[in-house]
Protein backbone atom coordinates (compact mmCIF):
# COMPACT_ATOMS: atom_id res chain seq x y z
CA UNK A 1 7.47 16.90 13.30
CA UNK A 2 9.89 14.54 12.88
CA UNK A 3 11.28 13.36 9.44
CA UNK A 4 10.69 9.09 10.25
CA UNK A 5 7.53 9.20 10.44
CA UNK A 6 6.52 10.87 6.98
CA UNK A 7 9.49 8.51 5.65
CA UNK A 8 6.89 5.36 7.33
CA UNK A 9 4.22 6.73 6.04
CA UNK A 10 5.71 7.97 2.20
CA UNK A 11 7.09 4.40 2.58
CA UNK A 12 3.52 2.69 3.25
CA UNK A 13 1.92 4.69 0.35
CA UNK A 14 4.03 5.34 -1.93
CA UNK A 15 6.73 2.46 -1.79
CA UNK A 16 4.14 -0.57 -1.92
CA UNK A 17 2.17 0.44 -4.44
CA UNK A 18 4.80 1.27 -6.82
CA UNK A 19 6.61 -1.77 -5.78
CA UNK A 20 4.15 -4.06 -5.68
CA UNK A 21 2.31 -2.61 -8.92
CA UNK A 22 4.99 -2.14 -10.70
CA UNK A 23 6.57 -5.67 -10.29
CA UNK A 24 3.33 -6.94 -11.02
CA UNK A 25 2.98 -4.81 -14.35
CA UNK A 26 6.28 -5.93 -15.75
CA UNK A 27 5.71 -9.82 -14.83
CA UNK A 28 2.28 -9.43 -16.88
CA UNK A 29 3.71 -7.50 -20.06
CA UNK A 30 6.52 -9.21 -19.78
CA UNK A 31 4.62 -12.79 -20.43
CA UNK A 32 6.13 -14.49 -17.30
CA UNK A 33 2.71 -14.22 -16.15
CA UNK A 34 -1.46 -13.32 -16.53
CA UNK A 35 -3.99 -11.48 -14.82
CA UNK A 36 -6.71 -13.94 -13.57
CA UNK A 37 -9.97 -13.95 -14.75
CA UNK A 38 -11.77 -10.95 -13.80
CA UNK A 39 -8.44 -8.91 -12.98
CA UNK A 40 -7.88 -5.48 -14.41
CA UNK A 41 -4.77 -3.42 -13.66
CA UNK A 42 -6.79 -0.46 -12.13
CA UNK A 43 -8.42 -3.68 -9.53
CA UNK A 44 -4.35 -4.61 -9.20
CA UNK A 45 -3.73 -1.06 -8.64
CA UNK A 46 -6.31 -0.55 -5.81
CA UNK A 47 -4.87 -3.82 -4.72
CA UNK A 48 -1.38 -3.07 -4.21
CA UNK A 49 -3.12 0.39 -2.57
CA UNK A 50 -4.17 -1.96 0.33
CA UNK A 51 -0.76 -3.34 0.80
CA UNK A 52 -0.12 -0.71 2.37
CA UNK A 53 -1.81 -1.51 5.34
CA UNK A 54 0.67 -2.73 7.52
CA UNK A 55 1.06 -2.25 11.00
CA UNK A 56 2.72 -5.54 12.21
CA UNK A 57 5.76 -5.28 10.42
CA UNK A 58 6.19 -1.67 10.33
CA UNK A 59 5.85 -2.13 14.35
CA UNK A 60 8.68 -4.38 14.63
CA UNK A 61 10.75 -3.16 12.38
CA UNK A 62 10.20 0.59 13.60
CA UNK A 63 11.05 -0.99 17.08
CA UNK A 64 14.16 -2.37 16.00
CA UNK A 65 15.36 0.47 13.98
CA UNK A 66 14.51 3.74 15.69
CA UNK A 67 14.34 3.04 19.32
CA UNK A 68 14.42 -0.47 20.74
CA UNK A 69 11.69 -2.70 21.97
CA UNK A 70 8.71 -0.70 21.02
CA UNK A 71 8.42 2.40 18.59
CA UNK A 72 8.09 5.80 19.49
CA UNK A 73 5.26 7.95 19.32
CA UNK A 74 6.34 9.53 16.14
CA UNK A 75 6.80 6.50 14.83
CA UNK A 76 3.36 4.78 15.21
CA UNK A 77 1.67 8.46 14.18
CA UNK A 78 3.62 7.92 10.81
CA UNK A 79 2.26 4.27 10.77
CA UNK A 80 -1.05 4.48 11.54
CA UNK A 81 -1.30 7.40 9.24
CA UNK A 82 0.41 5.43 6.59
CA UNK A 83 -1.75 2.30 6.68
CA UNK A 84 -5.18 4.47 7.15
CA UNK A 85 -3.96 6.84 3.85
CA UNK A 86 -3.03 3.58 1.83
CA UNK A 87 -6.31 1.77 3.10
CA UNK A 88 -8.44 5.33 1.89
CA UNK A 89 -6.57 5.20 -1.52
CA UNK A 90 -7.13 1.36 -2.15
CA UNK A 91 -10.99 1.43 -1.49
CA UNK A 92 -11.07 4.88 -3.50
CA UNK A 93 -9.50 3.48 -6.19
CA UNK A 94 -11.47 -0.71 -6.23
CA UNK A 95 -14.94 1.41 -5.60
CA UNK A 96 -14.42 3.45 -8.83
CA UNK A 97 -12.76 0.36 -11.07
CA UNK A 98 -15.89 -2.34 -9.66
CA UNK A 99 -18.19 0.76 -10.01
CA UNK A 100 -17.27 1.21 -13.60
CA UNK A 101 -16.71 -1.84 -14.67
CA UNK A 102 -20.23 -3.00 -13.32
CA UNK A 103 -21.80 0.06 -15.31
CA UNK A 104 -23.42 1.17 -11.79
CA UNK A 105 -21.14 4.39 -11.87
């Protein structure tokens, strides 16, 4: 196996939700902003989970980096199993936080 698509993929899951979590963390401690009403950071966590779901961009942009007009094989493998990873952590992850929350655990 080829080392791009693990990067795609390590990028999906691990890059956007410690990007988007993290950004969102600091912006709330930091006062520049608040959660909403009925936000918890484990539901922001789960949240920025599901942004990893992204098979548009990471099409075109695996198209224009690796190969050309379309993406290889490899490529879509690494997205696909990306998206369907970061999709699997985010409903894990909102299940358990609703679940518990609720007191239906």
């Amino acid at each position: 196996m080829h080392s791009a698509p693990v990067g795609i993929a390590l990028g999906l899951v691990v890059g956007k939700q410690l990007g988007i979590f993290s950004l969102c963390f600091l912006a709330v401690k930091s006062g520049i902003t608040s959660l909403p009403k009925g936000m918890t950071f484990p539901r922001l966590y789960g949240t920025a989970a599901l942004c990893g779901i992204g098979f548009t961009m990471s099409l075109f942009i695996g198209g224009l980096a690796f190969s050309g007009a379309a993406p290889d094989f490899d490529e879509r493998i690494g997205i696909i199993s990306g998206s369907i990873l970061s999709g699997v952590i985010g409903y894990i992850v909102l299940r358990r936080s609703l679940a518990s929350e609720s007191g239906t655990e």
